[in-house]
Protein backbone atom coordinates (compact mmCIF):
# COMPACT_ATOMS: atom_id res chain seq x y z
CA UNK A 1 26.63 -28.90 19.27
CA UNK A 2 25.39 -28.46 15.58
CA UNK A 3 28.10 -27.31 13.16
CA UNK A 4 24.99 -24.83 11.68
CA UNK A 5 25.95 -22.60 14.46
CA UNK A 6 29.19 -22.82 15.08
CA UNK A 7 30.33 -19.38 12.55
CA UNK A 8 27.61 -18.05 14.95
CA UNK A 9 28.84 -18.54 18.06
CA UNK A 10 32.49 -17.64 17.62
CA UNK A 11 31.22 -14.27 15.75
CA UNK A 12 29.34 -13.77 19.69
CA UNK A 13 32.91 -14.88 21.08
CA UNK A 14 34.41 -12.04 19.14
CA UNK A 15 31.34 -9.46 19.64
CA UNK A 16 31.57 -10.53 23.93
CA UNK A 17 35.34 -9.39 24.00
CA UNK A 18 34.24 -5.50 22.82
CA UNK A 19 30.82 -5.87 24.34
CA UNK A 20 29.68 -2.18 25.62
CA UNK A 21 26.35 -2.54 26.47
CA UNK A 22 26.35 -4.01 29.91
CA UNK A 23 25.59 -0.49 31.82
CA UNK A 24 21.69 0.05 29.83
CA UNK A 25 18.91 -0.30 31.75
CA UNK A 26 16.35 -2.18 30.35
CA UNK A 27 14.48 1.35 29.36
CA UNK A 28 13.68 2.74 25.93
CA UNK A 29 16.24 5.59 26.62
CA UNK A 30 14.94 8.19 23.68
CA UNK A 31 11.34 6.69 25.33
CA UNK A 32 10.44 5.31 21.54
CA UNK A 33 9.18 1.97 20.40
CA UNK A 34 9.28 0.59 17.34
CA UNK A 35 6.80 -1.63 15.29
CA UNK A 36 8.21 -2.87 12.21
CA UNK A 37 8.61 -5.39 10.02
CA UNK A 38 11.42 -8.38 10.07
CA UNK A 39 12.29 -8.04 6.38
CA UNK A 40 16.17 -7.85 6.97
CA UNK A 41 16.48 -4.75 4.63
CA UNK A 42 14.91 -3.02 7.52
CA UNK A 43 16.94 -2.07 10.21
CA UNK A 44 15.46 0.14 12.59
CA UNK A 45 18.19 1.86 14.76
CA UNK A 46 20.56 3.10 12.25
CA UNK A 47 17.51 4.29 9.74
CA UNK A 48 16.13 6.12 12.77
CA UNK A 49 19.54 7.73 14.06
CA UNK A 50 19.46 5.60 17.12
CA UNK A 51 21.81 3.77 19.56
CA UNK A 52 21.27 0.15 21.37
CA UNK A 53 19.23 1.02 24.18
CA UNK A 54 17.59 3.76 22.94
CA UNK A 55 14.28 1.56 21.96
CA UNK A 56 12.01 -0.86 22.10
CA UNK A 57 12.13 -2.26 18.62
CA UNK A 58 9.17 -4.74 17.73
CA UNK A 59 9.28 -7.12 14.32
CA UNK A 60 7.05 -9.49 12.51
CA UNK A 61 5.74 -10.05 8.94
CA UNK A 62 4.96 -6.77 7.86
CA UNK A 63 5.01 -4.97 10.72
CA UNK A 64 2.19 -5.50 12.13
CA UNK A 65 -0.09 -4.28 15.29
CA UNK A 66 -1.06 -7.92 16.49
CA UNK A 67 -2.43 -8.83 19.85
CA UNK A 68 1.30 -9.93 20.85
CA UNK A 69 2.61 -6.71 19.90
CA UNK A 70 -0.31 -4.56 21.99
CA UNK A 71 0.47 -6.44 24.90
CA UNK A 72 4.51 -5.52 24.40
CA UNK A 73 3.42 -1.91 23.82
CA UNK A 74 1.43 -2.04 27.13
CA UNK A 75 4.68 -3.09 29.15
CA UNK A 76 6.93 -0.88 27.62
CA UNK A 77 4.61 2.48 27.94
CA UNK A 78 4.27 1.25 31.83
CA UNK A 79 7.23 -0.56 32.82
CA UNK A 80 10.13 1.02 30.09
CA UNK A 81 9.87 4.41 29.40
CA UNK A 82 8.15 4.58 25.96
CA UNK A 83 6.10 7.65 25.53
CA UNK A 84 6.38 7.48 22.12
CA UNK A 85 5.43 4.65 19.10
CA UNK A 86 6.38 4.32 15.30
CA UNK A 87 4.92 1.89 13.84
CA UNK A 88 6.79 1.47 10.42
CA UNK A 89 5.48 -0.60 7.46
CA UNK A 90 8.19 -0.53 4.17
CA UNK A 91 7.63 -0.46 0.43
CA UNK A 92 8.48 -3.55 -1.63
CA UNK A 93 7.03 -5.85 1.61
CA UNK A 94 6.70 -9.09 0.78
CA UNK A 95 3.53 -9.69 2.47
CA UNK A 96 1.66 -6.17 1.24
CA UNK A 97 -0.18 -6.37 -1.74
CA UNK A 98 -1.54 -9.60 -1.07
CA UNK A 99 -4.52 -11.57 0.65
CA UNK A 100 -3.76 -14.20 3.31
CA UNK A 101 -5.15 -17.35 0.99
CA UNK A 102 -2.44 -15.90 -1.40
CA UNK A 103 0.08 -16.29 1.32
CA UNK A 104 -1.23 -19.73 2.66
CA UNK A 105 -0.38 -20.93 -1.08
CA UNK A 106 2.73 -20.06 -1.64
CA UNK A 107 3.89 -21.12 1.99
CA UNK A 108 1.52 -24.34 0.84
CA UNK A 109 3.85 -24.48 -2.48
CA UNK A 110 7.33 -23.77 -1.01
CA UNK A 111 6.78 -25.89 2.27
CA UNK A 112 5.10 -29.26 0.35
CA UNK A 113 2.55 -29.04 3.52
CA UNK A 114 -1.39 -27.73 3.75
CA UNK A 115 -0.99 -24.35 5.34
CA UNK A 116 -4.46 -23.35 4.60
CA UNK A 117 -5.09 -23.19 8.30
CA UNK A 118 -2.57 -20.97 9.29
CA UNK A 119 -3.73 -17.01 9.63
CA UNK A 120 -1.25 -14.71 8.42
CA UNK A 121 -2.25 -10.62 8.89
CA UNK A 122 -0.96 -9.55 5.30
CA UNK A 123 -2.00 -6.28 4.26
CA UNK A 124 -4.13 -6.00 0.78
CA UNK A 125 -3.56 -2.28 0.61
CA UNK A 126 -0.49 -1.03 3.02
CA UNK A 127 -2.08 2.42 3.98
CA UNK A 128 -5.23 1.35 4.80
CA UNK A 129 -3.34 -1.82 6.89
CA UNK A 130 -1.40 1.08 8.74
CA UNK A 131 -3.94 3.40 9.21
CA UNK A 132 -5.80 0.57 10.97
CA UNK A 133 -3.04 -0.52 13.38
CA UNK A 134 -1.92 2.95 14.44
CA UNK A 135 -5.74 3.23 15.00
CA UNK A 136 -5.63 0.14 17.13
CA UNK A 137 -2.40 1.28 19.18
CA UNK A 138 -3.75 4.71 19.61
CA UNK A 139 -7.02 3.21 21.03
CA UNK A 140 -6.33 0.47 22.79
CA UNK A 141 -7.32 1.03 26.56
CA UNK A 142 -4.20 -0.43 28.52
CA UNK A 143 -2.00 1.55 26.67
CA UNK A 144 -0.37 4.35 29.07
CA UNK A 145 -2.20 7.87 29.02
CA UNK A 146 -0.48 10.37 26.75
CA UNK A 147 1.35 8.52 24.71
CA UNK A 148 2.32 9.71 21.32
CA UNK A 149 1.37 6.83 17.88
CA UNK A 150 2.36 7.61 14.38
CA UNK A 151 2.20 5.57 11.30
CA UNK A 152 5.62 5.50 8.81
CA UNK A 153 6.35 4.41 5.55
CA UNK A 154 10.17 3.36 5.26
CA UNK A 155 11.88 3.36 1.58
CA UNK A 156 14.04 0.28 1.11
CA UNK A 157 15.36 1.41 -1.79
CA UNK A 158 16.44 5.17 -0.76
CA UNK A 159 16.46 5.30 3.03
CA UNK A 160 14.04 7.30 3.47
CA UNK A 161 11.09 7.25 6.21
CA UNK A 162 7.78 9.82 5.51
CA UNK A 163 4.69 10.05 7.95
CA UNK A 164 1.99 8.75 6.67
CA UNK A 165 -0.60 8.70 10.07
């Protein structure tokens, strides 16, 4: 076993002996999902008030509505409960404000490697990028009937989150 990991796994030893999650269900319990970005100065329960198992919570670069993360939303408006979706984009984002041959450079630059064949969904202007995916969620036809979509804006530098769709 790798040394890399080892700080890791005894922290999980130590997390196991208190664990208090083995009674949830699977189910968003407060019926919400969440689409958001992995930037690690986002962190989705505790800015939203909410508990493990309460929902679905949904992270990539930028947070945003890709084919994956439709076919997620599907499941979890079917099969766990979620009636409800944020989708939450954050200010400072590291891929917002940019073009994806921007982003293919400086992946190209830090990595040593061509990546000017890899697609990355970066979003040129963020409200425009957010307006479009909630426009995708709310539309897209396997999505359960009913269900509520909103578009967020989360402040990494005061806490705060504001509707902006």
């Amino acid at each position: 076993m790798s040394q890399d990991f080892d700080a890791i796994l005894q922290a999980n030893q130590r997390y196991a002996q208190t664990f208090e999650h083995d009674g949830l269900s699977g189910k968003a319990a407060a019926g919400l999902a969440v689409v958001t970005c992995m930037d690690v100065r986002v962190d989705p329960l505790p800015i939203l008030g909410l508990r493990p198992g309460d929902a679905n919570i949904l992270r990539n670069p930028g947070g945003r509505v890709t084919p994956q993360v439709l076919e997620a939303l599907v499941l979890a408006t079917h099969l766990l409960g979620v009636e409800r979706v944020m989708v939450i984009e954050h200010t400072r984002c590291a891929v917002a404000g940019s073009t994806p041959e921007a982003v293919r450079q400086r992946v190209s630059d830090a990595s040593g490697k061509d990546a000017s064949w890899q697609p990355f969904l970066v979003a040129g202007d963020q409200e425009t990028a957010l307006r479009e995916d909630v426009a995708a969620v709310r539309s897209y036809p396997l999505l359960a009937d009913g269900v509520e979509v909103g578009g967020f804006m989360y402040d990494v530098d005061t806490g705060l989150v504001s509707r902006v769709v």
